[in-house]
Protein backbone atom coordinates (compact mmCIF):
# COMPACT_ATOMS: atom_id res chain seq x y z
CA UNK A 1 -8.16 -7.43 10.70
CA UNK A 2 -5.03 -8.06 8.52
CA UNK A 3 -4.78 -10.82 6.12
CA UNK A 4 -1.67 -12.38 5.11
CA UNK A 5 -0.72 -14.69 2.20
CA UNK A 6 2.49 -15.65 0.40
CA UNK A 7 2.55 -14.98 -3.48
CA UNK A 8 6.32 -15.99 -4.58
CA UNK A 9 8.36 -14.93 -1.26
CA UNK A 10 6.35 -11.47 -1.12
CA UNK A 11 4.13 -11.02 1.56
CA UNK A 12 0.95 -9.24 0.95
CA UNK A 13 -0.88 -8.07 4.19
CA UNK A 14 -4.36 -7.03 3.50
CA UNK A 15 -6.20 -4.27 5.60
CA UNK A 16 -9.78 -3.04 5.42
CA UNK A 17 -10.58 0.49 7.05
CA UNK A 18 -13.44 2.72 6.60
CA UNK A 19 -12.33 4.52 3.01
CA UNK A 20 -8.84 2.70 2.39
CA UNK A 21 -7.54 -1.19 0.97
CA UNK A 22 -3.96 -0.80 1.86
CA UNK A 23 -1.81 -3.67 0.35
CA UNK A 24 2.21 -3.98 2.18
CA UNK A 25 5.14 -5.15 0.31
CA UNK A 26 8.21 -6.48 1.46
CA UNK A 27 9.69 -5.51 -2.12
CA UNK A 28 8.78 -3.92 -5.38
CA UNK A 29 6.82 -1.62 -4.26
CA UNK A 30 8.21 0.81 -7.05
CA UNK A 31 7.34 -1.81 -9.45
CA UNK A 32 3.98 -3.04 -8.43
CA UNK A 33 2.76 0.88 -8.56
CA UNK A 34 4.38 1.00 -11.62
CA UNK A 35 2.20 -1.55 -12.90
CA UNK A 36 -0.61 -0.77 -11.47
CA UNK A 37 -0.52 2.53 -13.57
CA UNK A 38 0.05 1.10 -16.65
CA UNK A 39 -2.51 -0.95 -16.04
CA UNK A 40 -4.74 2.06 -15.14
CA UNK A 41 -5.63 1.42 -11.24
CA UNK A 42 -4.90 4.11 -9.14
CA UNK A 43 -2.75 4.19 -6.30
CA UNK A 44 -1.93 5.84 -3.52
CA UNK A 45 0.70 6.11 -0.76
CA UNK A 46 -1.20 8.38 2.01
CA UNK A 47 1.90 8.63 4.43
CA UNK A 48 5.44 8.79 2.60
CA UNK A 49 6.81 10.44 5.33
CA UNK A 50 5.89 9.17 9.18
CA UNK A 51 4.24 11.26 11.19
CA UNK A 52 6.58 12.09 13.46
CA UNK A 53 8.65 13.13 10.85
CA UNK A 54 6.23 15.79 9.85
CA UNK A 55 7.09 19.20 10.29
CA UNK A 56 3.77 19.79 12.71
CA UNK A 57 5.15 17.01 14.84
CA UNK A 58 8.95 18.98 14.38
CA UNK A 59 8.83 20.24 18.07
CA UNK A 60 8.54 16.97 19.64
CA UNK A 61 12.34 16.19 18.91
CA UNK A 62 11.89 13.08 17.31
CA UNK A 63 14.81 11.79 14.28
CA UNK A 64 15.03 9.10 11.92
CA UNK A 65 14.82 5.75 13.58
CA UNK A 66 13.05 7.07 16.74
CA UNK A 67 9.84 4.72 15.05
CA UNK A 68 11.53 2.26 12.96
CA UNK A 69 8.34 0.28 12.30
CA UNK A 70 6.51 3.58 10.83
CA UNK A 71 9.48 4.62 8.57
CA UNK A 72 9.31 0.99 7.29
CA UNK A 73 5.88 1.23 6.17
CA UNK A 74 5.83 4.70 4.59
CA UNK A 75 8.03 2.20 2.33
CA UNK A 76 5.82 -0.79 2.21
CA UNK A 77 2.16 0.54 2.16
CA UNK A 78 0.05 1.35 -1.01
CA UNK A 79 -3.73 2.20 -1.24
CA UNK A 80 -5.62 0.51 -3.57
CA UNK A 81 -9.16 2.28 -5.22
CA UNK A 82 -11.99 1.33 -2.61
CA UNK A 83 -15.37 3.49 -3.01
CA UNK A 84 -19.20 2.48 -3.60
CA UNK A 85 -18.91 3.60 -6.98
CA UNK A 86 -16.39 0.40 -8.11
CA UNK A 87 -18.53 -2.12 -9.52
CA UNK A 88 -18.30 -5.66 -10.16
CA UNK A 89 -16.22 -5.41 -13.69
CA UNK A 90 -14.08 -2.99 -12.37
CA UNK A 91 -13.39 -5.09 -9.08
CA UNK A 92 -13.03 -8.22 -11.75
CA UNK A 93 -10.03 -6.29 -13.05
CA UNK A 94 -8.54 -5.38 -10.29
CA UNK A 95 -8.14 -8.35 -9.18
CA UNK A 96 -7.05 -10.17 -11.61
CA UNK A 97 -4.57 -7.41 -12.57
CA UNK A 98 -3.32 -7.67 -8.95
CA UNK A 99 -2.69 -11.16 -9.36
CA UNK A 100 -1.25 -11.58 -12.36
CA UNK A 101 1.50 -9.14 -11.14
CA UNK A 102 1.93 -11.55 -7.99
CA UNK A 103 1.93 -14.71 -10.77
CA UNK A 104 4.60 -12.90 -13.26
């Protein structure tokens, strides 16, 4: 189930699955991975290109703007690290590295 909070005009949607923490961004997304490097968190965008965009999807006919909402995301959505092998520190950091981003 999604979570959704405000943090200076940017919405932040929060979504738990099975192996990924996916954070959306209605801007900065550039920036915010950016960061995220520098501060030495991995990221990861899973789906830059929608699937029906694909090439193994190619022969269903579908164009740019046939799924606005999944182009949209490919923009928005970044992974954050999520495994059993995090532990507490690590999530400490994180966290607050995450927010102090949203605070700056």
């Amino acid at each position: 189930m999604a979570k959704k909070s405000t943090s200076k005009g940017t919405r932040v949607a929060k979504v738990n699955a099975e192996d990924l923490y996916e954070t959306q961004l209605e801007s900065a997304v550039k920036k915010y991975r950016l960061f995220l490097k520098e501060q030495g968190i991995p990221s990861q965008v899973y789906y830059p290109l929608p699937l029906h965009l694909q090439r193994a999807y190619k022969d269903l006919g579908y164009r740019t703007g046939d799924f606005p909402v999944s182009e949209e995301l490919c923009n928005r959505v970044l992974s954050l690290p999520m495994h059993t092998e995090l532990d507490e520190v690590q999530l400490a950091y994180i966290s607050e590295r995450i927010q102090h981003f949203f605070k700056s």
